[in-house]
C-alpha atoms as a PDB file:
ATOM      1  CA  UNK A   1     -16.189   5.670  17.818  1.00  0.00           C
ATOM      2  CA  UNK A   2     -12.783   3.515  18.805  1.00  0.00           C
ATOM      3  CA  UNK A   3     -11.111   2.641  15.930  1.00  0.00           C
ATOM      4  CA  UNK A   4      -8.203   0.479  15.609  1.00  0.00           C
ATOM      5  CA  UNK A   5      -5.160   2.992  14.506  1.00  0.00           C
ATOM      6  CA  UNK A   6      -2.487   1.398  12.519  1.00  0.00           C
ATOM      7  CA  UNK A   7       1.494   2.600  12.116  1.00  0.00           C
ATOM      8  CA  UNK A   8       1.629   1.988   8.122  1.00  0.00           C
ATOM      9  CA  UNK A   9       5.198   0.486   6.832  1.00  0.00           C
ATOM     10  CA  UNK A  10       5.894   3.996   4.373  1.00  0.00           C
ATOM     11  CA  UNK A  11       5.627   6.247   7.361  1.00  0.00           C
ATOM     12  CA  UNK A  12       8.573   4.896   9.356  1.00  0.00           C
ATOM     13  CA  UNK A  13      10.253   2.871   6.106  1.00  0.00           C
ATOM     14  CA  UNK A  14      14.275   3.504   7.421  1.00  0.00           C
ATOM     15  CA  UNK A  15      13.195   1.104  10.275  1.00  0.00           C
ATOM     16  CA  UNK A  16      13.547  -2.676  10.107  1.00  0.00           C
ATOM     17  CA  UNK A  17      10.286  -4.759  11.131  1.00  0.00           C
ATOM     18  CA  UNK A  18      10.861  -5.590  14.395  1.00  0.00           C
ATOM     19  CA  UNK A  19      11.999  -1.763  14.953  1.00  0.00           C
ATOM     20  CA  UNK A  20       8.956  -0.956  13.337  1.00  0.00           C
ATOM     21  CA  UNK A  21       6.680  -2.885  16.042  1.00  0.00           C
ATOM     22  CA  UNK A  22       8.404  -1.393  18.526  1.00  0.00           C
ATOM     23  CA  UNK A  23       7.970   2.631  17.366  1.00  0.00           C
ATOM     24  CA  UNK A  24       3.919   1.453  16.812  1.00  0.00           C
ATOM     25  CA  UNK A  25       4.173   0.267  20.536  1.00  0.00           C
ATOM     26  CA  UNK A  26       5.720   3.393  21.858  1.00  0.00           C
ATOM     27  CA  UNK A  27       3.488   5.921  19.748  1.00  0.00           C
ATOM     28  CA  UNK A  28       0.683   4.147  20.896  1.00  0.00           C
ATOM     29  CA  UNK A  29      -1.189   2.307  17.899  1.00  0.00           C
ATOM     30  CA  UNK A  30      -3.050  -0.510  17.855  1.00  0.00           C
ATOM     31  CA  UNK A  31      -1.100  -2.040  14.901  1.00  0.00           C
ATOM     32  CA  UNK A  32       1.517  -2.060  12.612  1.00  0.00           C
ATOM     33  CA  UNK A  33       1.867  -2.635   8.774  1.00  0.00           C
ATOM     34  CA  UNK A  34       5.110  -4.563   7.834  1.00  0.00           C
ATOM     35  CA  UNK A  35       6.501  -4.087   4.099  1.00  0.00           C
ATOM     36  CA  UNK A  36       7.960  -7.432   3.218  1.00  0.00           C
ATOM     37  CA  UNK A  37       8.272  -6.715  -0.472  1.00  0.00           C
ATOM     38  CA  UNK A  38      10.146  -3.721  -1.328  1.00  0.00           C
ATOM     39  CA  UNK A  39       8.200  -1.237  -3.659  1.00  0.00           C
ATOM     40  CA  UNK A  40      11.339  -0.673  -5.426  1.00  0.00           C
ATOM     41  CA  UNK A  41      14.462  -1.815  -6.584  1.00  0.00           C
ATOM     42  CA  UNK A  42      16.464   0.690  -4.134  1.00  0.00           C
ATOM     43  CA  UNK A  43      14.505  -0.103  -1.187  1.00  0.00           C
ATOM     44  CA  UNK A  44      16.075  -2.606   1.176  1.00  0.00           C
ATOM     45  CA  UNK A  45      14.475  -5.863   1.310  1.00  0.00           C
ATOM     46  CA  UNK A  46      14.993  -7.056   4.738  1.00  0.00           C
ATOM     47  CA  UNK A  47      15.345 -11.078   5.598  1.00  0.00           C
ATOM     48  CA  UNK A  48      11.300 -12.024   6.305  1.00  0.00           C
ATOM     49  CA  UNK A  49      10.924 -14.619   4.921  1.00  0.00           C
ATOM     50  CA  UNK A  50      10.678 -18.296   5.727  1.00  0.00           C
ATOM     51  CA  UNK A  51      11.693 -18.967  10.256  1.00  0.00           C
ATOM     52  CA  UNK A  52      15.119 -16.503   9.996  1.00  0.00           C
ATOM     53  CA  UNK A  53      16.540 -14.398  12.855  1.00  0.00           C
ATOM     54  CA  UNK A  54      14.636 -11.550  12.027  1.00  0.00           C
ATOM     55  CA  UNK A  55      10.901 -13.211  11.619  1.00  0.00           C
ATOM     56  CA  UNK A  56      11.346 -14.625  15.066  1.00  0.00           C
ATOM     57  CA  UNK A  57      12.490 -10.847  16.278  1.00  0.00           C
ATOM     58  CA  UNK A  58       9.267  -9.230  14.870  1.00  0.00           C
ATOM     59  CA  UNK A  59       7.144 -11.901  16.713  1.00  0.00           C
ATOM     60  CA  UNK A  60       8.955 -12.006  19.809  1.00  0.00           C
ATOM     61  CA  UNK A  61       8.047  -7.785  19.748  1.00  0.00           C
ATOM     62  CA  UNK A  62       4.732  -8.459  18.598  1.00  0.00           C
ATOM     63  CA  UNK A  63       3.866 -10.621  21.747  1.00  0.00           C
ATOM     64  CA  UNK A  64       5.573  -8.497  24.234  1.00  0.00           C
ATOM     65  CA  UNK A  65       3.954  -5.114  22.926  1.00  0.00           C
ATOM     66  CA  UNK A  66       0.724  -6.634  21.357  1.00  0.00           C
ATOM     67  CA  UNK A  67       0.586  -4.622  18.906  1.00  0.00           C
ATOM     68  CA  UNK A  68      -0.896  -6.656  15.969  1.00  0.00           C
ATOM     69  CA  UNK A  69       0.089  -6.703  11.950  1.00  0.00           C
ATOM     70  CA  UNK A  70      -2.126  -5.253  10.200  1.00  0.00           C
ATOM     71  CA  UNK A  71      -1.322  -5.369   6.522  1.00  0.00           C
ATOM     72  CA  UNK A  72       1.945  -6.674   4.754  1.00  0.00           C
ATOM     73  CA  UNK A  73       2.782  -4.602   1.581  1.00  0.00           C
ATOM     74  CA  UNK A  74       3.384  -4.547  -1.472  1.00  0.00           C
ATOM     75  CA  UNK A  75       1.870  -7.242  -3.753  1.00  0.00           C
ATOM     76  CA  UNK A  76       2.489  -5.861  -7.306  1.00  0.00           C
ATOM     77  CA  UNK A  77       0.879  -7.557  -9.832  1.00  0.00           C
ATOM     78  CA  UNK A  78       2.506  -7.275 -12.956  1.00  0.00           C
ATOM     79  CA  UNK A  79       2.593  -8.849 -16.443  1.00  0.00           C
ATOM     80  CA  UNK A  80       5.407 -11.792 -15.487  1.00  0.00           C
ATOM     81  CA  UNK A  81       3.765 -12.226 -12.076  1.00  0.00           C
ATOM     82  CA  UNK A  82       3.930 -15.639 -10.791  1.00  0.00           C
ATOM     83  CA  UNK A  83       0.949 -15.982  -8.179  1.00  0.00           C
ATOM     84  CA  UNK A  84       2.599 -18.983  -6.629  1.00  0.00           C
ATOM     85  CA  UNK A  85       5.587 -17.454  -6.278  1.00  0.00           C
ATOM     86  CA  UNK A  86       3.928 -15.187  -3.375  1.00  0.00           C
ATOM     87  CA  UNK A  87       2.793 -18.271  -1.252  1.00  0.00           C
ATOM     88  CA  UNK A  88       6.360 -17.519   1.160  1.00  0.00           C
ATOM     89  CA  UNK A  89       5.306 -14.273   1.537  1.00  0.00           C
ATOM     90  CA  UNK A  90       2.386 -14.970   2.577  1.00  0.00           C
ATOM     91  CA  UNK A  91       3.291 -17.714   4.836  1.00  0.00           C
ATOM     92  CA  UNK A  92       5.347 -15.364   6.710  1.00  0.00           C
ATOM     93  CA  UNK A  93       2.299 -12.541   6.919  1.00  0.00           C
ATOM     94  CA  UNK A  94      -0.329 -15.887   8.507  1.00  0.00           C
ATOM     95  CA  UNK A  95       2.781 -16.893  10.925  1.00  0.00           C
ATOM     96  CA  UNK A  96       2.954 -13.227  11.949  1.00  0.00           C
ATOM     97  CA  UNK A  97      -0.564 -12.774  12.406  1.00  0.00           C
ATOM     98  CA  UNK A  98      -1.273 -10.386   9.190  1.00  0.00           C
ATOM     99  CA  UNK A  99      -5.337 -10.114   7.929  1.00  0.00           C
ATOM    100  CA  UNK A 100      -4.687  -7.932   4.778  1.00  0.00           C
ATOM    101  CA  UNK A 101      -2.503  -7.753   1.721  1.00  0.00           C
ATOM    102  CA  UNK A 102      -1.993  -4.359   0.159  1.00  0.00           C
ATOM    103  CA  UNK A 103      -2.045  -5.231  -3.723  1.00  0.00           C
ATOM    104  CA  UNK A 104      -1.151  -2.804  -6.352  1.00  0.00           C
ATOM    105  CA  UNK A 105      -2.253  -3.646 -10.213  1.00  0.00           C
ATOM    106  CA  UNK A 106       0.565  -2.960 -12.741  1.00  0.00           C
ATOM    107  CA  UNK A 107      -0.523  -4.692 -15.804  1.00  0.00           C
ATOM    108  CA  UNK A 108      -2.450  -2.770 -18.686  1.00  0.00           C
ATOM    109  CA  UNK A 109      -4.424  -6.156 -19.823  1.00  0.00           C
ATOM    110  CA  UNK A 110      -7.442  -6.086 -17.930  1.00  0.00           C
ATOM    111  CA  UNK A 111      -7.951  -9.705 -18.800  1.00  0.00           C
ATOM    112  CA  UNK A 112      -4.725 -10.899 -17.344  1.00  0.00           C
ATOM    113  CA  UNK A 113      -4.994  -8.691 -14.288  1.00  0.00           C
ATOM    114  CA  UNK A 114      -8.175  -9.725 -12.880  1.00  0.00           C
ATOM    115  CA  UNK A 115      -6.798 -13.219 -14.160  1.00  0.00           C
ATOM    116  CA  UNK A 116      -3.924 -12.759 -11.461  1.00  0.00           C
ATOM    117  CA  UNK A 117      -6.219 -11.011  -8.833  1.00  0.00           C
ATOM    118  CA  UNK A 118      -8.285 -13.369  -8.691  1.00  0.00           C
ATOM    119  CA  UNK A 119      -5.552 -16.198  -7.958  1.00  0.00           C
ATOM    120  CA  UNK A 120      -4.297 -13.824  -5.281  1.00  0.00           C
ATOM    121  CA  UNK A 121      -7.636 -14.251  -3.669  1.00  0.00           C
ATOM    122  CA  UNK A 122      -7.244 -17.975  -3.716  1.00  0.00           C
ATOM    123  CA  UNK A 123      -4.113 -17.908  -2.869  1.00  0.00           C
ATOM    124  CA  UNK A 124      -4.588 -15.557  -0.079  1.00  0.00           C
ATOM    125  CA  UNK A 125      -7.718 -17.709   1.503  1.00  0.00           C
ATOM    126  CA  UNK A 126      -5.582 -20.399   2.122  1.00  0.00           C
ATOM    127  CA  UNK A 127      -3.568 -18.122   4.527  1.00  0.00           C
ATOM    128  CA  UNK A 128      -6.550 -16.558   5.960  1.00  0.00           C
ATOM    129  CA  UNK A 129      -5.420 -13.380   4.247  1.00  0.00           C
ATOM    130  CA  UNK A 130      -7.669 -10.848   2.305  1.00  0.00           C
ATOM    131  CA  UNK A 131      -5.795  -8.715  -0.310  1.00  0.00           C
ATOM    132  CA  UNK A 132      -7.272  -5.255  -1.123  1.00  0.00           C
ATOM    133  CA  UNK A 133      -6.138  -3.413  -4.713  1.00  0.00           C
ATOM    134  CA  UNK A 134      -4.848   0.567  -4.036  1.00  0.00           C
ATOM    135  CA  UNK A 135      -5.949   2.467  -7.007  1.00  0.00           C
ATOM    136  CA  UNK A 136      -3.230   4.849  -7.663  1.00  0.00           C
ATOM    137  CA  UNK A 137      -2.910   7.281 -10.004  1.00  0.00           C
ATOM    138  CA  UNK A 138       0.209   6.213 -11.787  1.00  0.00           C
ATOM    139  CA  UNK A 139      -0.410   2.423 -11.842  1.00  0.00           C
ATOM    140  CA  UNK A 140      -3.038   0.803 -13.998  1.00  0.00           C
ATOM    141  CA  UNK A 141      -5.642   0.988 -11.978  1.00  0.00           C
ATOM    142  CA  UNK A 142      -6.013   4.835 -11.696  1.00  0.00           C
ATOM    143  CA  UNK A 143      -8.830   5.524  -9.550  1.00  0.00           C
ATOM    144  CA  UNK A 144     -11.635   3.647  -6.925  1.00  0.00           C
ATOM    145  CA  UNK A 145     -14.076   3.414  -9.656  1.00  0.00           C
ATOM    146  CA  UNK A 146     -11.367   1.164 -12.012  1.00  0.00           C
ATOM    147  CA  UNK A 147     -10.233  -0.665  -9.043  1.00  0.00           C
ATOM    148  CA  UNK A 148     -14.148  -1.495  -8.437  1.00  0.00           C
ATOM    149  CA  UNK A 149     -14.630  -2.731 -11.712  1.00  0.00           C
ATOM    150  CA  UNK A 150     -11.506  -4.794 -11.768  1.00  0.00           C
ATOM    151  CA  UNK A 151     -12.727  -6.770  -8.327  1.00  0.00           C
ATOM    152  CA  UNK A 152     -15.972  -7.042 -10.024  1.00  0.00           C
ATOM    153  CA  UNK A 153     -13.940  -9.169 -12.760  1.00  0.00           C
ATOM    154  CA  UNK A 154     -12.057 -11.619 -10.552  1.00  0.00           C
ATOM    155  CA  UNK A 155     -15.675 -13.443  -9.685  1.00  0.00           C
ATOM    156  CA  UNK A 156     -13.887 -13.149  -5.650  1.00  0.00           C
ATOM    157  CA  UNK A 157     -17.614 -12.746  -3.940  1.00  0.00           C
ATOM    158  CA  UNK A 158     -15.747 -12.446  -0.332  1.00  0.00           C
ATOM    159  CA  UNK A 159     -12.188 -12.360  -0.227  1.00  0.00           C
ATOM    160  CA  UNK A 160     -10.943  -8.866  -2.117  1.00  0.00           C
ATOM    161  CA  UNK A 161     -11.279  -5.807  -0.348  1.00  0.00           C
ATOM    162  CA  UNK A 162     -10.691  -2.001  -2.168  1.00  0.00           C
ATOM    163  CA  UNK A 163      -8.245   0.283  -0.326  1.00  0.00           C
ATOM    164  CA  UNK A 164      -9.044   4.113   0.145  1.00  0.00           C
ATOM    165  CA  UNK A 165      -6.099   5.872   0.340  1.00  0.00           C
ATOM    166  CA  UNK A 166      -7.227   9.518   0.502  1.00  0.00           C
ATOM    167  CA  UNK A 167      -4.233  11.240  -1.468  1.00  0.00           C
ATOM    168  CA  UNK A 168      -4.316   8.903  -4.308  1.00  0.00           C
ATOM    169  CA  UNK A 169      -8.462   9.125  -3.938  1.00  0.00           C
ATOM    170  CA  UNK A 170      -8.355  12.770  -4.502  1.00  0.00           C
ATOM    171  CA  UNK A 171      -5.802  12.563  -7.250  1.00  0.00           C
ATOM    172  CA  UNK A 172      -7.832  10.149  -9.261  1.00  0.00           C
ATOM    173  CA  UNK A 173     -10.350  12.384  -9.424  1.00  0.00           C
ATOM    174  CA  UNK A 174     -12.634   9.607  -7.221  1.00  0.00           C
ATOM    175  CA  UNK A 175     -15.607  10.370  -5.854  1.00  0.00           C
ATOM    176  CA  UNK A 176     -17.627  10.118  -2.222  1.00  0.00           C
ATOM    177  CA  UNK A 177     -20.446   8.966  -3.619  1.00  0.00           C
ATOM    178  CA  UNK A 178     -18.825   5.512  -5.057  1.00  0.00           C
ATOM    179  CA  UNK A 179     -17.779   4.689  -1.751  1.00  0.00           C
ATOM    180  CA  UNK A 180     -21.042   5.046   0.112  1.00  0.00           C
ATOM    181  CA  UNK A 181     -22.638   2.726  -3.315  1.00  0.00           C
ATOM    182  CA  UNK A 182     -19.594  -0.264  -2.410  1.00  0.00           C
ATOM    183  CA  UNK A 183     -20.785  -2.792  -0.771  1.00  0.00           C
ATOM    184  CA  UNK A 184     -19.504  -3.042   3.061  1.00  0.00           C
ATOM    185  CA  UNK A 185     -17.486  -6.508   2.206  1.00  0.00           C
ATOM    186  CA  UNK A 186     -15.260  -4.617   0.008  1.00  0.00           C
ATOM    187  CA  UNK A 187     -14.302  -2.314   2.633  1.00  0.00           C
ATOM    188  CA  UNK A 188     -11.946  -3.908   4.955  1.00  0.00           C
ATOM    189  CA  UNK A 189      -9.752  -0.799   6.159  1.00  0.00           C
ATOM    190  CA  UNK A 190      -8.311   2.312   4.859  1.00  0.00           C
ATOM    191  CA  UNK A 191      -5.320   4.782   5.404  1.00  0.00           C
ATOM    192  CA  UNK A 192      -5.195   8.121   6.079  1.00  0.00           C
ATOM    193  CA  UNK A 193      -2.806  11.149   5.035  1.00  0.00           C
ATOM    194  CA  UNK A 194      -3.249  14.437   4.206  1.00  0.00           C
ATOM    195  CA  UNK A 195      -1.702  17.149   1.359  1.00  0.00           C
ATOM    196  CA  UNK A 196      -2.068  19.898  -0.474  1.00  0.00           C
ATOM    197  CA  UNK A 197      -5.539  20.672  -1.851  1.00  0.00           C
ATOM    198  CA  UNK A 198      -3.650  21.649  -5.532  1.00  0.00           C
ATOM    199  CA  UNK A 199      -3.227  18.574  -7.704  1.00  0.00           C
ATOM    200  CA  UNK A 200       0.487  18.482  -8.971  1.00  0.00           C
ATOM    201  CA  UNK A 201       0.009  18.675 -13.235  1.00  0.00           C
ATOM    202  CA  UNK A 202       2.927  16.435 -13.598  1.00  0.00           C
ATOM    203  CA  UNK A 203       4.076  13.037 -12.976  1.00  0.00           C
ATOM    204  CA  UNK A 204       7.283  13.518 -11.036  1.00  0.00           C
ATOM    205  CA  UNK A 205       5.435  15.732  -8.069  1.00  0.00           C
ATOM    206  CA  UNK A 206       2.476  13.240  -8.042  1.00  0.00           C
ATOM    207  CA  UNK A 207       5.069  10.607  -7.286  1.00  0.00           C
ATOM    208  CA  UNK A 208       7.149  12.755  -4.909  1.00  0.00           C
ATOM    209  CA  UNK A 209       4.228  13.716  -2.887  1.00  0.00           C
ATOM    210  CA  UNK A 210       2.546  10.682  -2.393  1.00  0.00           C
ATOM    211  CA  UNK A 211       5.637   8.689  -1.697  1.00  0.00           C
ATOM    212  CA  UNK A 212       7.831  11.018   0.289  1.00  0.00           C
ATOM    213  CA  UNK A 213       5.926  13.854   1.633  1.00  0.00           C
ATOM    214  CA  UNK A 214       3.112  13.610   2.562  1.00  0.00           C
ATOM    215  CA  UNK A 215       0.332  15.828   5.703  1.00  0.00           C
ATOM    216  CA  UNK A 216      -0.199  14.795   8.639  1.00  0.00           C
ATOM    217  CA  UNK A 217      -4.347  14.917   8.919  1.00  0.00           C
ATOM    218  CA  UNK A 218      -5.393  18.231   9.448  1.00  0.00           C
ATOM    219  CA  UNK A 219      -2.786  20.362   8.014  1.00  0.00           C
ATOM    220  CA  UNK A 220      -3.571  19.607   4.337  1.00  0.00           C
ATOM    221  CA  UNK A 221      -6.580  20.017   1.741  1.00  0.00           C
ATOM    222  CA  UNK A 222      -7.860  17.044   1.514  1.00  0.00           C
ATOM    223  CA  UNK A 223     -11.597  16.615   2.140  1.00  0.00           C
ATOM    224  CA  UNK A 224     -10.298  14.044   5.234  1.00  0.00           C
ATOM    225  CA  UNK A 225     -13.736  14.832   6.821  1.00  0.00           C
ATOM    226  CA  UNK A 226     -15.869  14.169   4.126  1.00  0.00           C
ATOM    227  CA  UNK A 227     -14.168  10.507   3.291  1.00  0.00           C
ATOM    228  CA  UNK A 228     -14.381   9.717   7.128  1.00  0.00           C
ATOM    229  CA  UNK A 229     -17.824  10.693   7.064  1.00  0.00           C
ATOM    230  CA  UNK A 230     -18.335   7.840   3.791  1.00  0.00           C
ATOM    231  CA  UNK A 231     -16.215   5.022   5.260  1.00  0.00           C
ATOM    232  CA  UNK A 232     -17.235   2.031   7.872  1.00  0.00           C
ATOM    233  CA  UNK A 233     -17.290   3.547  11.006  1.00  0.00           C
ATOM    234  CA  UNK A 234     -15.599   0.545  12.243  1.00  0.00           C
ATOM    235  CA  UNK A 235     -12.394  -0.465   9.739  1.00  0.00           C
ATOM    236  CA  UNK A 236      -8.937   0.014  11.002  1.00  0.00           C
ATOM    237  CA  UNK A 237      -7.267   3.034   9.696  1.00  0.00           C
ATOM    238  CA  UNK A 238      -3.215   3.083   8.691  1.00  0.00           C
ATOM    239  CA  UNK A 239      -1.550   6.191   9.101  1.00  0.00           C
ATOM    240  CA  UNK A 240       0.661   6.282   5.631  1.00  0.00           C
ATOM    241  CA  UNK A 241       2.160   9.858   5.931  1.00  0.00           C
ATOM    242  CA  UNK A 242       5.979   9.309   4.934  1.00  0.00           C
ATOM    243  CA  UNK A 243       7.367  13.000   5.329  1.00  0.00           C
ATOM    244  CA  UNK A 244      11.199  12.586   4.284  1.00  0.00           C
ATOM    245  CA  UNK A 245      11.912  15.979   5.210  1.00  0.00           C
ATOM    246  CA  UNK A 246      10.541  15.885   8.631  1.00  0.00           C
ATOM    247  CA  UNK A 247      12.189  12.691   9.116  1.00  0.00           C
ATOM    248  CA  UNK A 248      15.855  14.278   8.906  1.00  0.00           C
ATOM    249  CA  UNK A 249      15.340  16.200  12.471  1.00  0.00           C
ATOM    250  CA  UNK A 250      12.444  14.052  13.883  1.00  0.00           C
ATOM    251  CA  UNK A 251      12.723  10.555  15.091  1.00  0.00           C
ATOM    252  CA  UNK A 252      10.464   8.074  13.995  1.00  0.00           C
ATOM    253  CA  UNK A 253       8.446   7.524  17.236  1.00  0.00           C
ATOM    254  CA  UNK A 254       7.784  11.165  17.576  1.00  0.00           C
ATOM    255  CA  UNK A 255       6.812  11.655  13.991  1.00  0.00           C
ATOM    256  CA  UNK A 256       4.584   8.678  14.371  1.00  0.00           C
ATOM    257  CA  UNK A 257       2.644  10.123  18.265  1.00  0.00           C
ATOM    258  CA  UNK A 258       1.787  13.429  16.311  1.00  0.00           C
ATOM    259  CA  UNK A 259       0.986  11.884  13.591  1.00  0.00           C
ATOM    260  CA  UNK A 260      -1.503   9.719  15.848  1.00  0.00           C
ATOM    261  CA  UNK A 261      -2.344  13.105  17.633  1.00  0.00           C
ATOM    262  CA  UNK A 262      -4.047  14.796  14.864  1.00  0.00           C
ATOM    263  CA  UNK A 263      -5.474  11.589  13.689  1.00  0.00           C
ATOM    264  CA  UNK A 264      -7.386  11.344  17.263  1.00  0.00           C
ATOM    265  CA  UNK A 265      -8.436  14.718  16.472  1.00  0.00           C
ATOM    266  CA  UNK A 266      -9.472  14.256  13.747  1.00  0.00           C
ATOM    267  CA  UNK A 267     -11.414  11.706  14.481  1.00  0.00           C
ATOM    268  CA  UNK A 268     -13.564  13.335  17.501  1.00  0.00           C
ATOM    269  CA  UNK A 269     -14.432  15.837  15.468  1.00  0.00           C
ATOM    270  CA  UNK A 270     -15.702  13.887  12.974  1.00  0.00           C
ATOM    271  CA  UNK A 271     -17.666  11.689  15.718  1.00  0.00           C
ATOM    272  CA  UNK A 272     -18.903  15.042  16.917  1.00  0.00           C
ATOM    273  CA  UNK A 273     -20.115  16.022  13.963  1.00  0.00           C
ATOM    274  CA  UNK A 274     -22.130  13.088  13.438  1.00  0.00           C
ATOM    275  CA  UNK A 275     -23.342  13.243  16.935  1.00  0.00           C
ATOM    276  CA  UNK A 276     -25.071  16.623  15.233  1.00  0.00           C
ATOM    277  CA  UNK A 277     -22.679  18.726  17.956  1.00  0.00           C
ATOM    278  CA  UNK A 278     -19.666  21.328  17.032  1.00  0.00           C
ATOM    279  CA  UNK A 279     -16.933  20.138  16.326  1.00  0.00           C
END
């Protein structure tokens, strides 16, 4: 089954926007995700926002390569969050053609989180944007079954979406079976990694894993099959496999075509499968 294969922003984060359009173009996905928040303090946060040089750079690529924007990342939703104060953000993610908003929940109050989810939603509607929450391990919403129950809260019938990411998935302890009981709605694409089938004990090797080397599918643990076999058919899948060490010998754009490799792989042998022939 073709699926549309998407270059996620964490896998190629040392390029700029624009740059990373163009190493999705040359790998050969379908799309690109494009972080215009930083996820920390020492990332870069690049001008894209509002009609500067840059913005008009990324969509100048975007139309020659057409490649499309998948997601824009990351939407952190924290206890001083201003909803409002994401409305140029999002402005920039409609202008560049962006249908999803990677949101991360960072706020221990239930109340106030599903409070500020579900004027994200709003928000995001008026953009023709859908934001999806990542449950990960180390934020406040832990796992898929938390993140579930948090949507659930925000009253959003249509417009939030639950991301599957499958290292944080396994982490969290998550299960197959509460994907296969989501309803389809909720399930508006995914990403895909792979890692080591031990589950680090501590905090600092969680973090370092998932946020700076990561598997490319196929050479890890993860039950990659299993969660393929669970998920839509039919959602867009972004690659988010940052491997810092590979990185310091491997250029982006070759990182990024085996990384699309396997995934292809992957992915016929999973369709196999299900066709009831070996794989």
């Amino acid at each position: 089954m073709m699926r549309a294969l998407s270059l996620a922003a964490l896998t190629v984060l040392e390029l700029t926007p624009p740059d990373m359009v163009e190493c999705a173009a040359q790998a050969g996905y379908d799309c690109v995700g494009l972080r215009l928040i930083p996820a920390t303090p020492e990332e870069v946060r690049h001008p894209m926002l509002g009609d500067t040089a840059m913005v008009r750079e990324t969509e100048r690529r975007l139309r020659d390569t057409g490649v499309c924007v998948l997601d824009v990342e990351i939407f952190r939703l924290e206890p001083h969050t201003v909803v409002e104060d994401f409305r140029p953000v999002l402005e920039t993610a409609q202008r560049l053609g962006a249908s999803e908003v990677l949101v991360a929940g960072n706020d221990a109050d239930l109340p106030r989180l599903a409070a500020r989810l579900a004027e994200l939603c709003a928000l995001c509607a008026e953009h023709g944007l859908t934001p999806s929450i990542e449950p990960m391990p180390w934020t406040d919403v832990r796992d898929y079954a938390q993140g579930l129950r948090l949507i659930e809260r925000t009253g959003a019938q249509a417009n939030a979406g639950i991301l599957v990411d499958p290292i944080h998935f396994d982490r969290g302890g998550s299960r197959l079976d509460e994907i296969t009981a989501t309803p389809r709605a909720r399930l508006r694409y995914a990403q895909l990694c792979d890692a080591p089938a031990e589950r680090p004990t501590d905090r600092a090797t969680l973090l370092h894993q998932a946020r700076a080397e990561r598997l490319m599918p196929g050479d890890g643990g993860l039950d990659l099959r299993g969660l393929l076999r669970v998920l839509p058919g039919d959602i867009p899948l972004a690659l988010e496999i940052p491997m810092h060490t590979l990185a310091r010998s491997v250029p982006a754009v070759e990182r990024a075509r085996r990384m699309l490799g396997k995934t292809r792989q992957l992915l016929d042998a999973v369709d196999l499968a299900l066709a009831g022939r070996p794989a």
